[in-house]
PDB file of N, CA and C in Angstrom:
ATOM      1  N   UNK A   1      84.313   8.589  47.906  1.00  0.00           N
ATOM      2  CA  UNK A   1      84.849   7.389  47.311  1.00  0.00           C
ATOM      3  C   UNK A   1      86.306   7.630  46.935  1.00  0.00           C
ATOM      4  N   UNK A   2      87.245   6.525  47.156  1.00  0.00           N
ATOM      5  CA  UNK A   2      88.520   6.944  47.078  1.00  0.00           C
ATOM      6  C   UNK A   2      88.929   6.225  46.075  1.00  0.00           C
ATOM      7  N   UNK A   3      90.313   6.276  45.249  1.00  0.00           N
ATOM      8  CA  UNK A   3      90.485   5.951  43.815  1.00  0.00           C
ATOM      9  C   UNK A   3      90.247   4.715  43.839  1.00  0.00           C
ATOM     10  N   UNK A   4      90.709   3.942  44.925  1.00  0.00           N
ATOM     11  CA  UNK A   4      90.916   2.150  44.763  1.00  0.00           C
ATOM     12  C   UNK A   4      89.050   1.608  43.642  1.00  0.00           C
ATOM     13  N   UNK A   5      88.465   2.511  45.070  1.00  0.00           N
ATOM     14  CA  UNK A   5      87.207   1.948  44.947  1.00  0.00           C
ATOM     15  C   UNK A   5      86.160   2.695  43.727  1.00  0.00           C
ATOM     16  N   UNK A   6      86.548   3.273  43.313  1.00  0.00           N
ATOM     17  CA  UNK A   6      86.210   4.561  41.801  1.00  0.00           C
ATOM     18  C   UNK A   6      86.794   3.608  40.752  1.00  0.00           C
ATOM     19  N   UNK A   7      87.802   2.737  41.028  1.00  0.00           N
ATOM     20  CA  UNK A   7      88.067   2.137  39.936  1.00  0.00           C
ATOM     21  C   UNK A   7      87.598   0.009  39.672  1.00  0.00           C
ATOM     22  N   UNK A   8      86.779  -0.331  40.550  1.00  0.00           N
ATOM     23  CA  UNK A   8      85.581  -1.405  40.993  1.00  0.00           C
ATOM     24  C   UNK A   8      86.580  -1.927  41.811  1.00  0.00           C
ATOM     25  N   UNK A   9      87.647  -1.941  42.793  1.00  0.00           N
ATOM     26  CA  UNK A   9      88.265  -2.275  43.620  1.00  0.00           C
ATOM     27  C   UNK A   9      87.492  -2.825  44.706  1.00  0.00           C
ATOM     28  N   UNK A  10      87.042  -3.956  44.910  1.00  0.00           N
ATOM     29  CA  UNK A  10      86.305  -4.348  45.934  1.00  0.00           C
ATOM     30  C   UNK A  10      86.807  -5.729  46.722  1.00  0.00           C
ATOM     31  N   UNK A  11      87.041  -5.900  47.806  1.00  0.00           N
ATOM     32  CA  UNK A  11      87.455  -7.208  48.653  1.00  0.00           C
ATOM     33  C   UNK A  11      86.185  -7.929  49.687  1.00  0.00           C
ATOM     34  N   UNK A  12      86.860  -9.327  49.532  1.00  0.00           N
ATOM     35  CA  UNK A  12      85.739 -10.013  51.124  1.00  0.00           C
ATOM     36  C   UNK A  12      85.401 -10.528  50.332  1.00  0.00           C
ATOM     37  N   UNK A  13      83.741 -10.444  50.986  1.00  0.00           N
ATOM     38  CA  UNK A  13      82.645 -11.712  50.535  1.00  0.00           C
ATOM     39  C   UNK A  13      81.554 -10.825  49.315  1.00  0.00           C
ATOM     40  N   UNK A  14      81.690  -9.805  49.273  1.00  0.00           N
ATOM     41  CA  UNK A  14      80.870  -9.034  48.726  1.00  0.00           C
ATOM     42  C   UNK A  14      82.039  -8.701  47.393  1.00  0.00           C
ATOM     43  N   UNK A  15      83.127  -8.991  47.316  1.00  0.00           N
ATOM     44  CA  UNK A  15      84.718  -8.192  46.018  1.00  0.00           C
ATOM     45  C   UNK A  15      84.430  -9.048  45.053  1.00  0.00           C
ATOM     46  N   UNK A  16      85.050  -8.292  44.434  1.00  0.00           N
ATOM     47  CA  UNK A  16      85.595  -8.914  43.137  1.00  0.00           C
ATOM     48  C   UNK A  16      85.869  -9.686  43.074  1.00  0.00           C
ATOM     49  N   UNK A  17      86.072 -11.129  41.658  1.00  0.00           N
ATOM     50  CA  UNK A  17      86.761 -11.848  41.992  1.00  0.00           C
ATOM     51  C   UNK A  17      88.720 -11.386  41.947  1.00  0.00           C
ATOM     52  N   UNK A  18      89.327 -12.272  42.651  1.00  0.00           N
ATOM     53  CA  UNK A  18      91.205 -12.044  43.036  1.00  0.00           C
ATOM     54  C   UNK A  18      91.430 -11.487  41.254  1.00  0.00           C
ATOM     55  N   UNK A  19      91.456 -12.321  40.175  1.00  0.00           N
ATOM     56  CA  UNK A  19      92.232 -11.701  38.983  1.00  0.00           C
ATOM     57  C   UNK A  19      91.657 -10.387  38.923  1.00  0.00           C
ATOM     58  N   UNK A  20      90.527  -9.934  39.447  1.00  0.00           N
ATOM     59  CA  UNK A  20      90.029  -8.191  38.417  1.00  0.00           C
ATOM     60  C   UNK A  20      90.304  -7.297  39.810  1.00  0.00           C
ATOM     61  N   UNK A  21      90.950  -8.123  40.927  1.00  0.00           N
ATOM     62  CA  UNK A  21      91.332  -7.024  42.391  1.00  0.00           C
ATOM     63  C   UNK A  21      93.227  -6.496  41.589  1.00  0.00           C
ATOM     64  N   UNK A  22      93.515  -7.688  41.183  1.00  0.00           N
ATOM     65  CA  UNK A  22      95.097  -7.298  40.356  1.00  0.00           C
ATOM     66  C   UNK A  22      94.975  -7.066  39.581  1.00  0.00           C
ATOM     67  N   UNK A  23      94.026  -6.821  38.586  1.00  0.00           N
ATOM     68  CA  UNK A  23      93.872  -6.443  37.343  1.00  0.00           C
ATOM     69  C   UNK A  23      93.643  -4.306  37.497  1.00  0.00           C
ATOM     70  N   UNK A  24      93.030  -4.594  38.719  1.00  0.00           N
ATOM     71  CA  UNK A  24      92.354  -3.178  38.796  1.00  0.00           C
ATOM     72  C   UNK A  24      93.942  -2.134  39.623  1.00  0.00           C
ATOM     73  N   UNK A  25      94.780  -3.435  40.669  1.00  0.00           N
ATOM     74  CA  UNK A  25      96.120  -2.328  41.266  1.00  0.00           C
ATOM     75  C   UNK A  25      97.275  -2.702  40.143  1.00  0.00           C
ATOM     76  N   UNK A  26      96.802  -3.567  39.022  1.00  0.00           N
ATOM     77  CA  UNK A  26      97.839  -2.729  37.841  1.00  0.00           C
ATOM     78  C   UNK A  26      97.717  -2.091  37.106  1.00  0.00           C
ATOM     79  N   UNK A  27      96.699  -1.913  37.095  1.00  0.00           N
ATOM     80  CA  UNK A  27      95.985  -0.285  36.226  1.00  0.00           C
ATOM     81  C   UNK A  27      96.033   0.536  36.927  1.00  0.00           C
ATOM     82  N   UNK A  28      95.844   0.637  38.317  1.00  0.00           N
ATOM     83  CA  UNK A  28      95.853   1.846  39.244  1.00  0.00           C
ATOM     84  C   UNK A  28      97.421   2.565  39.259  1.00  0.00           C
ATOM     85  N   UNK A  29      98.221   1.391  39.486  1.00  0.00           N
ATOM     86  CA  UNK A  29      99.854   1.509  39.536  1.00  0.00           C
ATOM     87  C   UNK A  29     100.653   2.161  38.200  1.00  0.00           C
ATOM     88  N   UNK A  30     100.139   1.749  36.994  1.00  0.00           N
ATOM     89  CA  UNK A  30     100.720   1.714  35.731  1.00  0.00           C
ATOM     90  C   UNK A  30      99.826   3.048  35.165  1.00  0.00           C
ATOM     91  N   UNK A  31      98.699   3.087  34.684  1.00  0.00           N
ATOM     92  CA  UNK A  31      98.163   3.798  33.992  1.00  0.00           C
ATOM     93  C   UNK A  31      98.006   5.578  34.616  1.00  0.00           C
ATOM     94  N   UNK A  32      97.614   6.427  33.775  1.00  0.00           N
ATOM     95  CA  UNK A  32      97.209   7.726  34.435  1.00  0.00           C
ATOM     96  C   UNK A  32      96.178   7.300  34.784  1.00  0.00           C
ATOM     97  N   UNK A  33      95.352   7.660  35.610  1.00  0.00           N
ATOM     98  CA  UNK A  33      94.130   7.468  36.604  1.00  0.00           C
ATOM     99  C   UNK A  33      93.184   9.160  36.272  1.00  0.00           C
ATOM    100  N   UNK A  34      91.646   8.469  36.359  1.00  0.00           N
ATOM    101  CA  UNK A  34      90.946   9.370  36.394  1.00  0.00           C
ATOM    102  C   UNK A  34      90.657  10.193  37.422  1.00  0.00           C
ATOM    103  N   UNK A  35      90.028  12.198  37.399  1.00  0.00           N
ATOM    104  CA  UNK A  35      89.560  12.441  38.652  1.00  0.00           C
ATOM    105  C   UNK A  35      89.212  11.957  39.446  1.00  0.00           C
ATOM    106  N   UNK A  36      89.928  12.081  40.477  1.00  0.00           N
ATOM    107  CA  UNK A  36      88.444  11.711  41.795  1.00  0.00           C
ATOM    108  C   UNK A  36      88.732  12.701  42.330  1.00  0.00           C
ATOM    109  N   UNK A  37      87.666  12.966  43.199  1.00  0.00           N
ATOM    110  CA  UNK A  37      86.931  13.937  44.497  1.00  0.00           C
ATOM    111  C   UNK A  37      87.975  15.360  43.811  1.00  0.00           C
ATOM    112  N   UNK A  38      89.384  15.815  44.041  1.00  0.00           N
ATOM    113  CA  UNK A  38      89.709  16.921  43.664  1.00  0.00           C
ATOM    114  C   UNK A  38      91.237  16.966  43.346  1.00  0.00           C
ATOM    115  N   UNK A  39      91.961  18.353  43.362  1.00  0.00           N
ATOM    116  CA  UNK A  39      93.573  18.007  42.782  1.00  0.00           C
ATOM    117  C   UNK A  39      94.475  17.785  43.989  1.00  0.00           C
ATOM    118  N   UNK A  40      94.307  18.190  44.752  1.00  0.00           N
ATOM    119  CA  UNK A  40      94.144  18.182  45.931  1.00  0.00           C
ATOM    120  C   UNK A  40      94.837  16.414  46.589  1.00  0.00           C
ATOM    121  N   UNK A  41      93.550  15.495  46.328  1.00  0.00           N
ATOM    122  CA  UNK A  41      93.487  14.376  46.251  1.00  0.00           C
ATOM    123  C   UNK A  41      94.437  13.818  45.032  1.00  0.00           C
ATOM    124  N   UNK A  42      94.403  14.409  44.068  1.00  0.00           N
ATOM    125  CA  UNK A  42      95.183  13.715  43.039  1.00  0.00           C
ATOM    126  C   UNK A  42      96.621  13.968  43.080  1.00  0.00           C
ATOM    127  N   UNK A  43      97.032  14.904  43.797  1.00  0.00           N
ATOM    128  CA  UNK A  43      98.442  15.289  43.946  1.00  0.00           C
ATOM    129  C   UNK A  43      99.187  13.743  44.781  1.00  0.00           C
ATOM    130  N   UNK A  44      98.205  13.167  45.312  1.00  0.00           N
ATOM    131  CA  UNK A  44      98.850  12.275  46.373  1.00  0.00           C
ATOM    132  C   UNK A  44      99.176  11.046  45.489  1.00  0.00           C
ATOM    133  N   UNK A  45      98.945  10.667  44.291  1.00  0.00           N
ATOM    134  CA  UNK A  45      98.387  10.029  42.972  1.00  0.00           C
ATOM    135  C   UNK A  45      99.679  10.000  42.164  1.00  0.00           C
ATOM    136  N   UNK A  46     100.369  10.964  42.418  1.00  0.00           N
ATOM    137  CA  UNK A  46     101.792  11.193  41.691  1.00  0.00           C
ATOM    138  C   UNK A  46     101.905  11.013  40.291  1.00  0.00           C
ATOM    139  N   UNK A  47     102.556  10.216  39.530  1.00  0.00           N
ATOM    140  CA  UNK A  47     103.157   9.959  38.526  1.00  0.00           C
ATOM    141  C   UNK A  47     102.808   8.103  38.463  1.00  0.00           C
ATOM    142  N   UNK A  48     102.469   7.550  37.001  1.00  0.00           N
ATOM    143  CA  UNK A  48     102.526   6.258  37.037  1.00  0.00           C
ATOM    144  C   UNK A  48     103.712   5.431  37.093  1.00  0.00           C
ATOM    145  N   UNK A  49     103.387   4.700  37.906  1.00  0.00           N
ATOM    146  CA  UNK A  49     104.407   3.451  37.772  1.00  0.00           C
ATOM    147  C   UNK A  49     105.978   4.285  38.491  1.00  0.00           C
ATOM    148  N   UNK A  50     105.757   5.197  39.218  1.00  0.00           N
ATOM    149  CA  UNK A  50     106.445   5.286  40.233  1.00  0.00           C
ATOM    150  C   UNK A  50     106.627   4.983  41.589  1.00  0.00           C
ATOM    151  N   UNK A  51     107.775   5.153  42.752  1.00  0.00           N
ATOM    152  CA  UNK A  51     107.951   5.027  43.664  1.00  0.00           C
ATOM    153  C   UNK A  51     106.385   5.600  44.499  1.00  0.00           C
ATOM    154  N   UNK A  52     106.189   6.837  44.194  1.00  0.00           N
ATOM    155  CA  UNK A  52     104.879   7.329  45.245  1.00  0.00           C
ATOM    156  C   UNK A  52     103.644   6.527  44.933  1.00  0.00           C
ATOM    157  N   UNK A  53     103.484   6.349  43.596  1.00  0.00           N
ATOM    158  CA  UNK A  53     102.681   5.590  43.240  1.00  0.00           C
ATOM    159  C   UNK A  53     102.006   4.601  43.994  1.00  0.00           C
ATOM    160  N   UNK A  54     103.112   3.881  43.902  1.00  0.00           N
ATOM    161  CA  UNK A  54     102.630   2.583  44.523  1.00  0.00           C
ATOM    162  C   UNK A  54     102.837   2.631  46.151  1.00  0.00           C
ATOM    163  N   UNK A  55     103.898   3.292  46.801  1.00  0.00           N
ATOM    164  CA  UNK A  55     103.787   3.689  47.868  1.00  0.00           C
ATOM    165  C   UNK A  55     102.484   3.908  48.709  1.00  0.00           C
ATOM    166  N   UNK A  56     101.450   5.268  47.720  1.00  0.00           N
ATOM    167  CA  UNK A  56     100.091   5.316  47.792  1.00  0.00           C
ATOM    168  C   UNK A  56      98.916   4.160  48.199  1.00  0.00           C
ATOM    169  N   UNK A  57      99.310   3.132  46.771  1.00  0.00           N
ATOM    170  CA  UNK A  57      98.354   2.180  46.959  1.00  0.00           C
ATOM    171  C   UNK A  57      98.871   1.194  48.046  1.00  0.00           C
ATOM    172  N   UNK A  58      99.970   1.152  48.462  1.00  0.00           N
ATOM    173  CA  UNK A  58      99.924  -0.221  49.444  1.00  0.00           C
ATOM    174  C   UNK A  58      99.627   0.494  50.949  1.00  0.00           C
ATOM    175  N   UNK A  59     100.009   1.731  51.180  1.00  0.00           N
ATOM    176  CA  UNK A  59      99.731   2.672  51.800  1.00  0.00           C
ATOM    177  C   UNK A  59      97.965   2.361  52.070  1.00  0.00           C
ATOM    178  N   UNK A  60      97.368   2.342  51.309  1.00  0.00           N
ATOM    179  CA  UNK A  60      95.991   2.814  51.339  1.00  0.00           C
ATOM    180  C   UNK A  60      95.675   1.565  52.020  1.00  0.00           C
ATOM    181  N   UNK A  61      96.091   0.259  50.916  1.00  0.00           N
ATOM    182  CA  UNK A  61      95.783  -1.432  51.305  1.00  0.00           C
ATOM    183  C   UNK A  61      96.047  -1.588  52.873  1.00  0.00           C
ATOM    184  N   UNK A  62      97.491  -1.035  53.770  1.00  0.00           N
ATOM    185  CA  UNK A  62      97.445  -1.279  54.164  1.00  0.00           C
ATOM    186  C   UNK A  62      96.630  -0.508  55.934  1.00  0.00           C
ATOM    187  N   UNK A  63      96.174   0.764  55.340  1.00  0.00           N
ATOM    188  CA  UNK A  63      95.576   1.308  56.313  1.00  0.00           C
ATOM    189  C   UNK A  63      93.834   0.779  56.622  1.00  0.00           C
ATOM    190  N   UNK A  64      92.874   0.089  55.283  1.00  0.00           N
ATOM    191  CA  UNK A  64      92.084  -0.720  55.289  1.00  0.00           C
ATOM    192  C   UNK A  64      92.277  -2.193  56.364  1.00  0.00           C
ATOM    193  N   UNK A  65      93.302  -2.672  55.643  1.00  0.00           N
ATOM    194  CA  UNK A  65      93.495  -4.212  56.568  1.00  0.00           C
ATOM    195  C   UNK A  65      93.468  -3.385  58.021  1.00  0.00           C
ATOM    196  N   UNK A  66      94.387  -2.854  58.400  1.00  0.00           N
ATOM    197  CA  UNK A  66      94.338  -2.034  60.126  1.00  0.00           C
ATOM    198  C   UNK A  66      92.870  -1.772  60.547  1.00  0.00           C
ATOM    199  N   UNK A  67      92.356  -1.098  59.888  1.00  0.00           N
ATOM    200  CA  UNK A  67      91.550  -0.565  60.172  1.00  0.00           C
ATOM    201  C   UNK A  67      90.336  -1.756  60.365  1.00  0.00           C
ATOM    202  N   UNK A  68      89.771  -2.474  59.333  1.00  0.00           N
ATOM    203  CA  UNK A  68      89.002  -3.293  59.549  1.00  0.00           C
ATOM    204  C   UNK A  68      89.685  -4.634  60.986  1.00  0.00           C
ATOM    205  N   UNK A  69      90.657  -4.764  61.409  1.00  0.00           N
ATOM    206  CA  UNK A  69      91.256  -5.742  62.073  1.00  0.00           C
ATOM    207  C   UNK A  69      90.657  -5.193  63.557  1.00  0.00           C
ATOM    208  N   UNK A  70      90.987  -3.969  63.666  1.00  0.00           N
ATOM    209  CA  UNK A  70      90.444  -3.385  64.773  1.00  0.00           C
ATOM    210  C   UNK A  70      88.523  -3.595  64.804  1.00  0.00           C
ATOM    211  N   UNK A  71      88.320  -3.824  63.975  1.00  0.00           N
ATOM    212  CA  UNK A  71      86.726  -3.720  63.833  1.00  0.00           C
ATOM    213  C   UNK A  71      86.238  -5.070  63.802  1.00  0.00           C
ATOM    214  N   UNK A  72      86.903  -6.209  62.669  1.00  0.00           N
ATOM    215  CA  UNK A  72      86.606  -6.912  62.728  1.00  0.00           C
ATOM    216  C   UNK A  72      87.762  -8.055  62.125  1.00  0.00           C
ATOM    217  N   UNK A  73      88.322  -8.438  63.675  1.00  0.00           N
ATOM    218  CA  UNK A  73      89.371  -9.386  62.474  1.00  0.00           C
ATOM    219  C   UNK A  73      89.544 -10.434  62.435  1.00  0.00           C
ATOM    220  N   UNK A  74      88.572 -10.738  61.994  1.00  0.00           N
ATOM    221  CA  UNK A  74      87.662 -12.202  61.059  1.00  0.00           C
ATOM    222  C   UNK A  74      87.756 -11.777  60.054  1.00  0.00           C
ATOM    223  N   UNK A  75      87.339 -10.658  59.713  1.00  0.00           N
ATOM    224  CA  UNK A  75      86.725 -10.449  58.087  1.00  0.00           C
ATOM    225  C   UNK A  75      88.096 -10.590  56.856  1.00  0.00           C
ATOM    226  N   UNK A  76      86.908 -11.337  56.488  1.00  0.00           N
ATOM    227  CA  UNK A  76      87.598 -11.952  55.027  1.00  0.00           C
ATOM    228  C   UNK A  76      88.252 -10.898  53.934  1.00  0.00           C
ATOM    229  N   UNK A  77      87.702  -9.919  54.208  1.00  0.00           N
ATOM    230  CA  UNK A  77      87.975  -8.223  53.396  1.00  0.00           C
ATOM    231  C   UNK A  77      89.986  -8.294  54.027  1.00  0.00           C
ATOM    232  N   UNK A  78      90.535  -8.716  55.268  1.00  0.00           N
ATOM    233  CA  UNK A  78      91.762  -8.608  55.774  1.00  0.00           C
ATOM    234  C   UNK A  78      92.565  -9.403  54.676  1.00  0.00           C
ATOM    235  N   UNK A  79      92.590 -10.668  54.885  1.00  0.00           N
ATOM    236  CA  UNK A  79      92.559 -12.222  53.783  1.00  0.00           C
ATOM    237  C   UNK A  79      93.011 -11.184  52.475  1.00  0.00           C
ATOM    238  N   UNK A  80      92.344 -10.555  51.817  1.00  0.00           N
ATOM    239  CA  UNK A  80      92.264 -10.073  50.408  1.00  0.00           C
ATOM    240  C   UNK A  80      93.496  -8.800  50.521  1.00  0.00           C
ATOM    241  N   UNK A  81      93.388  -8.114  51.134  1.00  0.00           N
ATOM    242  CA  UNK A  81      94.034  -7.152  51.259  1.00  0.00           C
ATOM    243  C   UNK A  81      95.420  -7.754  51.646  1.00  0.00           C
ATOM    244  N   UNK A  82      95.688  -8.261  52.602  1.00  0.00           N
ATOM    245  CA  UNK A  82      96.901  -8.721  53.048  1.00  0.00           C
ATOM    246  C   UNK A  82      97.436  -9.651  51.371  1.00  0.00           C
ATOM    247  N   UNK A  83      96.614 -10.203  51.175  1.00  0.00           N
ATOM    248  CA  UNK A  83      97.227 -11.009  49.739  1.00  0.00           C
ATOM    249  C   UNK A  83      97.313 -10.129  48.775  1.00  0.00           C
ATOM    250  N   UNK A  84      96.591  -8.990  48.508  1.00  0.00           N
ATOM    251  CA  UNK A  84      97.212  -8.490  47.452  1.00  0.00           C
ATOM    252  C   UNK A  84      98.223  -7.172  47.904  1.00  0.00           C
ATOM    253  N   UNK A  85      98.470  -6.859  48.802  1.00  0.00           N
ATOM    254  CA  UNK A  85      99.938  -6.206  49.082  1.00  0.00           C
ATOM    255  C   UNK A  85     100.549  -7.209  49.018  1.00  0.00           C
ATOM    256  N   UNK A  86     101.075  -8.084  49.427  1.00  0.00           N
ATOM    257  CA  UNK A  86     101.782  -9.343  49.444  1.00  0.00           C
ATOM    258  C   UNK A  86     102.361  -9.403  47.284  1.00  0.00           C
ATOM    259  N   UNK A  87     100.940  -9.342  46.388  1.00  0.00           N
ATOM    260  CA  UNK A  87     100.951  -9.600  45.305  1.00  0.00           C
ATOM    261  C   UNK A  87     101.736  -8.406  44.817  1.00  0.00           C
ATOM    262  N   UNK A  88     101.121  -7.106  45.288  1.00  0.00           N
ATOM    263  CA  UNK A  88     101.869  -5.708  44.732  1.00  0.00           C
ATOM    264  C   UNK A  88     103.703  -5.887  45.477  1.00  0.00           C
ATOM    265  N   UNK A  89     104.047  -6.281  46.443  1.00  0.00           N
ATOM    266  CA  UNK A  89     105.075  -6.564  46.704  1.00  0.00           C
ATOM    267  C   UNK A  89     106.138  -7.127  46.219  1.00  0.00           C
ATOM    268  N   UNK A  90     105.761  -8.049  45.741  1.00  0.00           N
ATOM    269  CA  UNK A  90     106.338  -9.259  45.075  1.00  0.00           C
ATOM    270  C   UNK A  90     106.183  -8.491  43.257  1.00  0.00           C
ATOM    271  N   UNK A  91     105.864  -8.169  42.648  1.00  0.00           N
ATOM    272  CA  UNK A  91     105.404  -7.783  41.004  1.00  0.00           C
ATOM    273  C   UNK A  91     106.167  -6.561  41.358  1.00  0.00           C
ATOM    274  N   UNK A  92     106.491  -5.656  41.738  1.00  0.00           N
ATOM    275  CA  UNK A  92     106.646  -4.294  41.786  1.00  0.00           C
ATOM    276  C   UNK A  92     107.815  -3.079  42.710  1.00  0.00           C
ATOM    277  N   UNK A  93     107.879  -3.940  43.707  1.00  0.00           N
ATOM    278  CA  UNK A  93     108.912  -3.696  44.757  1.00  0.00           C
ATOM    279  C   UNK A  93     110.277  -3.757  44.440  1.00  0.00           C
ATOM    280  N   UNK A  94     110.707  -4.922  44.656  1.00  0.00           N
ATOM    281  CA  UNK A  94     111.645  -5.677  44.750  1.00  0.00           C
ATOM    282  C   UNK A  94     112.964  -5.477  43.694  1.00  0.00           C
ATOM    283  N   UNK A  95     113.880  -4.454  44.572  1.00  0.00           N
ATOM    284  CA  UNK A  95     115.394  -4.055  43.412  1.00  0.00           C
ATOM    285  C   UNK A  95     114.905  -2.529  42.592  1.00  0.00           C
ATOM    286  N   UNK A  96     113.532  -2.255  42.957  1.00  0.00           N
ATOM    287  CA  UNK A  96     113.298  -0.882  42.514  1.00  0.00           C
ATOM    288  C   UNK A  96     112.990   0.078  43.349  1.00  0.00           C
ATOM    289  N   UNK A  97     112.567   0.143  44.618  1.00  0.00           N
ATOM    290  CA  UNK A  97     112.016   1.111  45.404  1.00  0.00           C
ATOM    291  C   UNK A  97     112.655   0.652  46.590  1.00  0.00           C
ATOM    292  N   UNK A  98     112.952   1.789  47.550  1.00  0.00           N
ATOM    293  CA  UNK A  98     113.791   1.626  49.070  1.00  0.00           C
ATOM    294  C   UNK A  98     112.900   2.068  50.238  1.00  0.00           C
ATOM    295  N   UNK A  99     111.683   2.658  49.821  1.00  0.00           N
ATOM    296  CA  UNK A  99     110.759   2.843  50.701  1.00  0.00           C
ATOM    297  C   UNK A  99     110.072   1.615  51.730  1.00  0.00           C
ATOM    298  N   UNK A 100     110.041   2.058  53.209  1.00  0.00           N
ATOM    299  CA  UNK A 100     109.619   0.880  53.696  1.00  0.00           C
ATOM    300  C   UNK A 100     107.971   0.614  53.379  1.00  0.00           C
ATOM    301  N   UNK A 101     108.034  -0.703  53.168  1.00  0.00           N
ATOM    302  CA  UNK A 101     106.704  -1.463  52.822  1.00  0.00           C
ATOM    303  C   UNK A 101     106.177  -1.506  54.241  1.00  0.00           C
ATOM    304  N   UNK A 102     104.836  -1.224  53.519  1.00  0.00           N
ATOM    305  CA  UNK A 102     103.663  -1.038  54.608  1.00  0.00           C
ATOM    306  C   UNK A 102     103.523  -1.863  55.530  1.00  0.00           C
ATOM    307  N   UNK A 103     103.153  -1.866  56.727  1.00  0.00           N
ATOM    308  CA  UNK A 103     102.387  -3.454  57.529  1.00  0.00           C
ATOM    309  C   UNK A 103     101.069  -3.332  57.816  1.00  0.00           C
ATOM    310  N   UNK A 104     100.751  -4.542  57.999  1.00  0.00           N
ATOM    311  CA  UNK A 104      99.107  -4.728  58.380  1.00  0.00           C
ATOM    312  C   UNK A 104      99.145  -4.720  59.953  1.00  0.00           C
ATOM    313  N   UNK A 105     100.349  -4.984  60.579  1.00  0.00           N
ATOM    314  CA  UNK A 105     100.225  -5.416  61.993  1.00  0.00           C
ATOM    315  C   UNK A 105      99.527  -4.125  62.567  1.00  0.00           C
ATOM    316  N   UNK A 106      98.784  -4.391  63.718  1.00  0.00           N
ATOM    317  CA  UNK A 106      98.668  -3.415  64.139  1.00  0.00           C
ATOM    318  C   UNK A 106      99.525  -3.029  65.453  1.00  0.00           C
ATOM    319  N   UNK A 107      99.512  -1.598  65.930  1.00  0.00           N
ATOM    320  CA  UNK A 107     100.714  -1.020  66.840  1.00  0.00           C
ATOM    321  C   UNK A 107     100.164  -1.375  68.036  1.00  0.00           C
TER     322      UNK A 107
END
């Protein structure tokens, strides 16, 4: 289980509802975060409310959307994900970080 989802991060037809999917990547983004799996894993976790930080999570968002698109891209799980990078983009990005933002497209 990876942090998104250690912390009730869930999308689609089966997620969360939208306020507790942003409720959960501004706690993920902002706060120190608990173990998961090892340090290893947590090294990638960085510092809150930094550049890697969030890098990480849209990083993650956007290797899910890819990944499910190839599998299935209908699924409503894409919809969620694509909107909330879109949301972390817009709240968090913008005049603070120079790193390129993730895409969903696939190659």
């Amino acid at each position: 289980m990876g942090m998104l989802a250690f912390l009730g991060y869930h999308v689609g037809q089966n997620g969360v509802r939208t306020e507790d999917q942003r409720a959960i990547l501004d706690f993920a983004y902002t706060e120190h975060l608990p173990l998961v799996k090892n340090a290893d894993y947590m090294q990638r976790w960085n510092t809150p409310s930094s550049a890697r930080w969030l890098q990480q999570i849209a990083e993650s968002l956007a290797a899910f959307c890819r990944n499910d698109k190839r599998k299935h891209p209908s699924a409503l799980c894409i919809v969620d994900w694509e909107a909330d990078l879109e949301y972390l983009r817009a709240n968090y990005y913008p005049g603070r970080y120079d790193f390129s933002w993730p895409s969903t497209e696939l190659a």
